[in-house]
Protein backbone atom coordinates (compact mmCIF):
# COMPACT_ATOMS: atom_id res chain seq x y z
CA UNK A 1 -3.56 33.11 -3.37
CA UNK A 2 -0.99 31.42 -1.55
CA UNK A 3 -0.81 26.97 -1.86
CA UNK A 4 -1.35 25.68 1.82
CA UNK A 5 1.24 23.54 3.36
CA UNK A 6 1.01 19.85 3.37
CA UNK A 7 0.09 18.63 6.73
CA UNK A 8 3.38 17.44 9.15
CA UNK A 9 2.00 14.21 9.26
CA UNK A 10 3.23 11.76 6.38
CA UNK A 11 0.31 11.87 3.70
CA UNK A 12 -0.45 10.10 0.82
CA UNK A 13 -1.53 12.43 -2.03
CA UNK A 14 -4.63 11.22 -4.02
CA UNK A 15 -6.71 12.57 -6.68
CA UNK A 16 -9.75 11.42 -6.08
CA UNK A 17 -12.91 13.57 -8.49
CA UNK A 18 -15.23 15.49 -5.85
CA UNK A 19 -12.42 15.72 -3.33
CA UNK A 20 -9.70 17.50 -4.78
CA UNK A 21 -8.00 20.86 -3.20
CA UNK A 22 -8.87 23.75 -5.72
CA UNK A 23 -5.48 25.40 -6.01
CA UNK A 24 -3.22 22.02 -6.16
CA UNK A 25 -5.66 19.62 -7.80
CA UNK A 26 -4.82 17.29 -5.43
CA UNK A 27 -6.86 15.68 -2.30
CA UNK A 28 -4.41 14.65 1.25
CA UNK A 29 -5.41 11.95 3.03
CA UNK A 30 -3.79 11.05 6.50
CA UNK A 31 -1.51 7.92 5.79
CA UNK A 32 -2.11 5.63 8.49
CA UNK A 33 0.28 2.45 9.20
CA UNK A 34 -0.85 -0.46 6.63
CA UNK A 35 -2.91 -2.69 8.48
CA UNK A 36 -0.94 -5.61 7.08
CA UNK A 37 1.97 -6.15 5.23
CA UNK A 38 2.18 -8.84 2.47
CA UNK A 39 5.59 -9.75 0.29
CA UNK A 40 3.74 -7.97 -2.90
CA UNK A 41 1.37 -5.50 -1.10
CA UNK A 42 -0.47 -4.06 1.57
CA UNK A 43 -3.66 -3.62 3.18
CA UNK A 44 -4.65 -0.32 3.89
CA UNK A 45 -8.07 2.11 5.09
CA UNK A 46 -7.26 5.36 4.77
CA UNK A 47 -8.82 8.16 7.07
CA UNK A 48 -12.04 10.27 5.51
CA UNK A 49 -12.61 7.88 2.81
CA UNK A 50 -15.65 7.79 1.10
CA UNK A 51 -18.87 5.05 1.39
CA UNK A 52 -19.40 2.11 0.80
CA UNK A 53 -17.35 0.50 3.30
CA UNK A 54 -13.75 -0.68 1.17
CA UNK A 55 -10.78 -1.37 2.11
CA UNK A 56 -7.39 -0.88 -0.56
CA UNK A 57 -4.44 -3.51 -1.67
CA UNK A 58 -1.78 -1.20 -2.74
CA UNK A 59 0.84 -3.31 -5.15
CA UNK A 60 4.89 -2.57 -4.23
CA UNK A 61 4.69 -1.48 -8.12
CA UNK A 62 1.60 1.29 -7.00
CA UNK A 63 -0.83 -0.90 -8.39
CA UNK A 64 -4.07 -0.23 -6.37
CA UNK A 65 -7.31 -1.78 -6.06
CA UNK A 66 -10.59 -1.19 -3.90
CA UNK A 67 -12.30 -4.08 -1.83
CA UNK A 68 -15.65 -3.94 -0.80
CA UNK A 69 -15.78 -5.00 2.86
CA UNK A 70 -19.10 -6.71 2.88
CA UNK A 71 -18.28 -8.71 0.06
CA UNK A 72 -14.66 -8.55 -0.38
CA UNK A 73 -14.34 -8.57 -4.33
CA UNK A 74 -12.88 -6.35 -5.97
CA UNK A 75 -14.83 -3.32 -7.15
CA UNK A 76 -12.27 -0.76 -8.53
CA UNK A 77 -8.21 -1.48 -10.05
CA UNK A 78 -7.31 -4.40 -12.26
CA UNK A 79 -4.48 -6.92 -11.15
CA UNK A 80 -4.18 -10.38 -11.73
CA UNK A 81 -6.10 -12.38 -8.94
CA UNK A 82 -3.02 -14.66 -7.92
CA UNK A 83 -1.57 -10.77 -7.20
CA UNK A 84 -3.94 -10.20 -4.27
CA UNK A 85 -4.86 -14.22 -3.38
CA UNK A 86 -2.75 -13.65 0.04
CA UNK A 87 -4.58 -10.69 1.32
CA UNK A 88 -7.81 -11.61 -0.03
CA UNK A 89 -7.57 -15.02 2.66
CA UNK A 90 -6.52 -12.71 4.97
CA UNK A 91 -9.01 -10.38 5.03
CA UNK A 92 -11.55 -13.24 5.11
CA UNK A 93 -10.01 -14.58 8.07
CA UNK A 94 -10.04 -10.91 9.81
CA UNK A 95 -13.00 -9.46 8.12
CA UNK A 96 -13.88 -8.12 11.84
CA UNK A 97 -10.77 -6.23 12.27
CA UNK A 98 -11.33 -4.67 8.84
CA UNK A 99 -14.55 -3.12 9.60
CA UNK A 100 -13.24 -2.08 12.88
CA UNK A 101 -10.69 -0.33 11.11
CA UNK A 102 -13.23 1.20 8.62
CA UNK A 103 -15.14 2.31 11.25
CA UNK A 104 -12.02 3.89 13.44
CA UNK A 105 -10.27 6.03 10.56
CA UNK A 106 -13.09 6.26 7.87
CA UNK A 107 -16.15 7.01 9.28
């Protein structure tokens, strides 16, 4: 059985249990452009993601952790919380755009 090609598209690869490609292990998910940029992280949605309704804060050190939109803690990833204070505000302040977002590339 031959492995099939990575899309053309820039991916991130994520193993993720209940979504993962039987030959490679592994699960691609369409990388779209961070939806904003911090000095120590990001804020990302990424395409065909799961429920409920999160958003991620990817570290520069790979670092990762899940936020729940509705509530915007933290529910998956451990990092200290001065590490994420910056996009936390933010994503207070644009909690609309967020779940625009979700609802554009996740849903």
């Amino acid at each position: 059985m031959e492995c099939p090609s990575p899309p053309a598209a820039p991916i991130f690869i994520m193993e993720r249990p209940g979504k993962f490609d039987i030959v490679n292990n592994v699960h691609y998910i369409e990388s779209v452009p961070p939806i904003k940029r911090f000095p120590n992280c990001r804020v990302e949605i990424y395409t065909d993601d799961h429920a409920p309704p999160h958003f991620h804060i990817a570290l520069r050190d790979g670092r990762k952790v899940s936020v729940d939109l509705e509530t915007l803690t933290i529910t998956e990833g451990k990092v200290k919380p001065r590490e994420v204070k910056a996009a936390l505000d933010w994503a207070r302040e644009h909690k609309a755009l967020l779940w625009e977002k979700w609802k554009e590339y996740a849903e």
